[in-house]
Protein backbone atom coordinates (compact mmCIF):
# COMPACT_ATOMS: atom_id res chain seq x y z
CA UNK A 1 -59.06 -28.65 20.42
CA UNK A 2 -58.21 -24.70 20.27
CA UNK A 3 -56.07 -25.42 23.27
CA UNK A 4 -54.41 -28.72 21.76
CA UNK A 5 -53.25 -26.40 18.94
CA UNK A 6 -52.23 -23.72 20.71
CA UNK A 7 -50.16 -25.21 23.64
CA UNK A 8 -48.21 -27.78 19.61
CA UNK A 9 -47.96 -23.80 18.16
CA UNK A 10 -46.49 -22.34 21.59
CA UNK A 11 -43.98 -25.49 21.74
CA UNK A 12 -42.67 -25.50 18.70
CA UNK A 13 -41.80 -21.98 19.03
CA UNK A 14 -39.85 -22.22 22.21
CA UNK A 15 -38.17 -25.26 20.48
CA UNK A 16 -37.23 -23.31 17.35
CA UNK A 17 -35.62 -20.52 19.33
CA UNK A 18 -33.34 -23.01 21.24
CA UNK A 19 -32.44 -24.56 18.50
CA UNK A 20 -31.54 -21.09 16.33
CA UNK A 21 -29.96 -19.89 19.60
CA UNK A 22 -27.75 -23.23 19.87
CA UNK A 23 -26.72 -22.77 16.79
CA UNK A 24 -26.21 -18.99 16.83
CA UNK A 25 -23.35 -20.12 20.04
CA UNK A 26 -22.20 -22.77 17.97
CA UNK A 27 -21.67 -19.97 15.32
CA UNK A 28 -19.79 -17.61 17.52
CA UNK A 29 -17.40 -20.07 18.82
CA UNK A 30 -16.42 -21.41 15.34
CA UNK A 31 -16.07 -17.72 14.58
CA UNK A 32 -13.75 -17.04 17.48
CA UNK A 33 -11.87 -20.18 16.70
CA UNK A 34 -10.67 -18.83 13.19
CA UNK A 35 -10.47 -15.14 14.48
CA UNK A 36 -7.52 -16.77 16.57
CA UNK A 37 -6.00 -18.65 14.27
CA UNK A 38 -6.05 -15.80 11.82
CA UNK A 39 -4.28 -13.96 14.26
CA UNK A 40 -2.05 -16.43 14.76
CA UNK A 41 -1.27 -16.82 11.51
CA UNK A 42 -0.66 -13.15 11.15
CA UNK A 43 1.49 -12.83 14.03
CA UNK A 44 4.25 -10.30 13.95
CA UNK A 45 8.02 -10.86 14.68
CA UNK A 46 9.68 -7.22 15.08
CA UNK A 47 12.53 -8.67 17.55
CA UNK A 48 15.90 -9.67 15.92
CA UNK A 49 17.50 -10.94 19.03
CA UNK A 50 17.67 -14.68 18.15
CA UNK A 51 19.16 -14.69 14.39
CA UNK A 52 23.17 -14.88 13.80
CA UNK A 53 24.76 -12.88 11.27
CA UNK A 54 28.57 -13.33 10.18
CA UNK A 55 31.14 -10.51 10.34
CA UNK A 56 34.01 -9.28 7.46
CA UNK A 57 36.50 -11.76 9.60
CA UNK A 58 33.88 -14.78 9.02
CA UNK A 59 32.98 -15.18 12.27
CA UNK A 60 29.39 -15.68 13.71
CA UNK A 61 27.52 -12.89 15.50
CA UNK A 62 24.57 -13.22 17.70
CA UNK A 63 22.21 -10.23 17.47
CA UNK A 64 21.74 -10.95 20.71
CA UNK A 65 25.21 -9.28 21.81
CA UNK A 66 24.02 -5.72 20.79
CA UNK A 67 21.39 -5.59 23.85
CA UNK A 68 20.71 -2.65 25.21
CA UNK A 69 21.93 -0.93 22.24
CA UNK A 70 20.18 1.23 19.65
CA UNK A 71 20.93 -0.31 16.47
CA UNK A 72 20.80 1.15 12.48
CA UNK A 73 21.40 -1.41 9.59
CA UNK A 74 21.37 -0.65 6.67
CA UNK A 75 22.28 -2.56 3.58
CA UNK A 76 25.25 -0.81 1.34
CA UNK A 77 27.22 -0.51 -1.64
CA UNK A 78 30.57 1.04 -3.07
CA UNK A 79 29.49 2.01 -6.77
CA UNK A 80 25.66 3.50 -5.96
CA UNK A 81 24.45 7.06 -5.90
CA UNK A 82 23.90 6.55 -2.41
CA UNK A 83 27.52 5.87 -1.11
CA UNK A 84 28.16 9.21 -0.29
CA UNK A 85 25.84 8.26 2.58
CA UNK A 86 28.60 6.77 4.34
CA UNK A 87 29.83 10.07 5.73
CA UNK A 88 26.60 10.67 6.89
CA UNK A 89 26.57 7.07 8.56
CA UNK A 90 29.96 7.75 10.05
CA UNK A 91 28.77 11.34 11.29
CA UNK A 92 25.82 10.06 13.23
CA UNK A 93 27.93 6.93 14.30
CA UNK A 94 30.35 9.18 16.04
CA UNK A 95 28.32 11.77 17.89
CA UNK A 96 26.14 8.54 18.91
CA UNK A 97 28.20 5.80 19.59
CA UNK A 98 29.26 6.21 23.20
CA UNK A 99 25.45 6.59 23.98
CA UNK A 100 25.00 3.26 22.96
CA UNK A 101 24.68 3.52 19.14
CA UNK A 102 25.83 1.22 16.39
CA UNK A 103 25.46 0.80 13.13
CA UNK A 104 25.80 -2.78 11.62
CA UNK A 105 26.16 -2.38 8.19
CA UNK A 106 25.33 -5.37 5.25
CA UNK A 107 27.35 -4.77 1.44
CA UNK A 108 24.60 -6.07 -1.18
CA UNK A 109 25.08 -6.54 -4.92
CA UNK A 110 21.32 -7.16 -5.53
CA UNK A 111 21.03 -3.72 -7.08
CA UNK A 112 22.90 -2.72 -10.33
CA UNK A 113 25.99 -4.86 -9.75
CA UNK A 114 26.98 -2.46 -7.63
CA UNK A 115 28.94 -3.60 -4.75
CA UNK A 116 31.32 -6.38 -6.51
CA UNK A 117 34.56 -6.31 -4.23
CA UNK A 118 35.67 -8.88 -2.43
CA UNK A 119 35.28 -8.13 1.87
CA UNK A 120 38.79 -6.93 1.91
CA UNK A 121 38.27 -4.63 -0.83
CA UNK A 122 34.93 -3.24 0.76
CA UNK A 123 36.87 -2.79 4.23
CA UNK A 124 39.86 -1.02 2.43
CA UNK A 125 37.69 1.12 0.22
CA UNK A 126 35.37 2.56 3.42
CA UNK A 127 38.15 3.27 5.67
CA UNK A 128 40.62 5.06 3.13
CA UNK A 129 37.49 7.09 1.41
CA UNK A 130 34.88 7.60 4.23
CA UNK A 131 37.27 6.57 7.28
CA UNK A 132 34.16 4.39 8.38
CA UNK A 133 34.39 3.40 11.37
CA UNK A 134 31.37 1.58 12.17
CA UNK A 135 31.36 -2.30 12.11
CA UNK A 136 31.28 -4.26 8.46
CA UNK A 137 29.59 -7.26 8.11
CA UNK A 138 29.93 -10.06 5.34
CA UNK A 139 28.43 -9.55 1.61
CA UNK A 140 24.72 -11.14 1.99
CA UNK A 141 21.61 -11.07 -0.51
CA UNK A 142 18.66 -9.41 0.70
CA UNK A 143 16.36 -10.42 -2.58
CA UNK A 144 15.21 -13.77 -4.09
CA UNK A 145 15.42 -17.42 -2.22
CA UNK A 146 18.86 -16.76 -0.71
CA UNK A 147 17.50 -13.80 0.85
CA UNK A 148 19.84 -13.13 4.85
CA UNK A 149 17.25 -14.16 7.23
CA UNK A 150 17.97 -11.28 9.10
CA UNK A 151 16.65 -9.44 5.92
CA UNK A 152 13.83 -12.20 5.66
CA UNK A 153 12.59 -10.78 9.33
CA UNK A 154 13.27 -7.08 8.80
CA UNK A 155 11.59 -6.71 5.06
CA UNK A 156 8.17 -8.40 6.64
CA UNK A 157 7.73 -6.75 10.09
CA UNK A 158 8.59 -3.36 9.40
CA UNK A 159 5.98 -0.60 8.36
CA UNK A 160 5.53 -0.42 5.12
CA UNK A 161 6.73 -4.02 5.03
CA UNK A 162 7.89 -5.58 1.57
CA UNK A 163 11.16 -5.56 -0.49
CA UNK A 164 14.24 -3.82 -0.32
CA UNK A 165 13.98 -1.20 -3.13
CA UNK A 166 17.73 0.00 -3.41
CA UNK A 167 20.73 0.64 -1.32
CA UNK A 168 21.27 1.79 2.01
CA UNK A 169 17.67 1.36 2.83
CA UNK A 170 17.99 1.84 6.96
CA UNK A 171 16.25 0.17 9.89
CA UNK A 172 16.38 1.14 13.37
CA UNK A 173 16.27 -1.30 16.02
CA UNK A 174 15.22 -0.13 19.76
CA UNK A 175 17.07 -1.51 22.87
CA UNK A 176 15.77 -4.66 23.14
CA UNK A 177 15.66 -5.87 19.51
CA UNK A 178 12.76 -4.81 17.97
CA UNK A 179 11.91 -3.18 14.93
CA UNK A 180 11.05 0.23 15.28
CA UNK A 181 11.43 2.56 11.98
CA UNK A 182 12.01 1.93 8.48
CA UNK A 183 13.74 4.74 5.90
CA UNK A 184 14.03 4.27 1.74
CA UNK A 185 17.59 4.79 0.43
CA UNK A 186 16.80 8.71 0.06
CA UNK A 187 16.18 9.53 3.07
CA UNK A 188 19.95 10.70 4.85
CA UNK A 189 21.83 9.27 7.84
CA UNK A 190 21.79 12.68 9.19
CA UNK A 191 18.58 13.93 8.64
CA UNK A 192 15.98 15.28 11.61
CA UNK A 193 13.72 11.79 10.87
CA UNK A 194 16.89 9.88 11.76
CA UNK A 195 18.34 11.17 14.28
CA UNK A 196 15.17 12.44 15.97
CA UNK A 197 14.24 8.80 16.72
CA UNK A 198 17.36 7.49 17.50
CA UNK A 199 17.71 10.00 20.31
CA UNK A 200 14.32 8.84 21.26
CA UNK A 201 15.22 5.41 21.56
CA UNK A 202 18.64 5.94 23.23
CA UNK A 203 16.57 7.96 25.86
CA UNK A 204 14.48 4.86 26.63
């Protein structure tokens, strides 16, 4: 009788640890499952290289074209406390440039009103008062629903990601399209933190 009991005790505890370890697998697996989607879901985007932007002339512009080039766009304005950056832009655009730097640069009226000319009068007013250079794109939004896409990708997979906050924020793109730095309006063309990783990337 001892024996009966003992052999029902000993099987039910074997079959209670295959069970919990069936559904401890069962348990991992589910918890890998979701791990992956999560990181799916989460996935980052830093490469530009497949969105079209449209130039002053109105003209479409894969971001594609500018491979193998070391990119800075920024988003700017004629009326801010910032435009005096555009020396600063043109400065680093000309000691650069023939390394294979650009700068594409985006007019915005999303802050203060203030960038409200027309593209001919944004073109006219960099060349005779900064003698900019650099290339000029067409007037986009970079806030709210009508947000650029190209503004849509660069806002969300740069670090610290989020909004624009002003005016010639700047991002710097590496040679084959990706994301790599983020700088707040403040912060100058010219400036060591600039420059420094420009060089960096334009040695890669």
């Amino acid at each position: 009788m001892l024996k009966t009991i003992f052999r029902i005790s000993f099987l039910t505890v074997i079959l209670g640890l295959t069970v919990g370890c069936s559904k401890t697998k069962t348990g991992n697996s589910e918890n890998q499952i979701n791990n992956l989607n999560s990181k799916k879901e989460t996935t980052v985007n830093k490469n530009i290289y497949d969105i079209s932007v449209i130039n002053m002339e109105g003209d479409t512009v894969k971001l594609s074209d500018y491979k193998d080039k070391v990119l800075l766009i920024v988003n700017v304005a004629s009326k801010c406390g910032y435009t005096s950056q555009y020396e600063g832009l043109e400065n680093i655009y000309e000691k650069y440039n023939d390394k294979g730097f650009e700068i594409l640069a985006f007019p915005c009226n999303d802050f203060g009103g203030q960038e409200p000319g027309t593209n001919e009068e944004i073109r006219t007013f960099c060349e005779t008062k900064f003698n900019v250079t650099f290339p000029l794109f067409d007037k986009i939004e970079v806030l709210g629903d009508n947000k650029s896409p190209l503004y849509e990708r660069l806002i969300n997979n740069s670090e610290p990601s989020g909004d624009i906050g002003w005016n010639f924020e700047k991002f710097i793109i590496s040679k084959d399209g990706n994301i790599v730095a983020r700088y707040s309006s403040k912060v100058k063309p010219e400036s060591e933190e600039i420059t420094g990783v420009i060089e960096t990337e334009l040695s890669n």
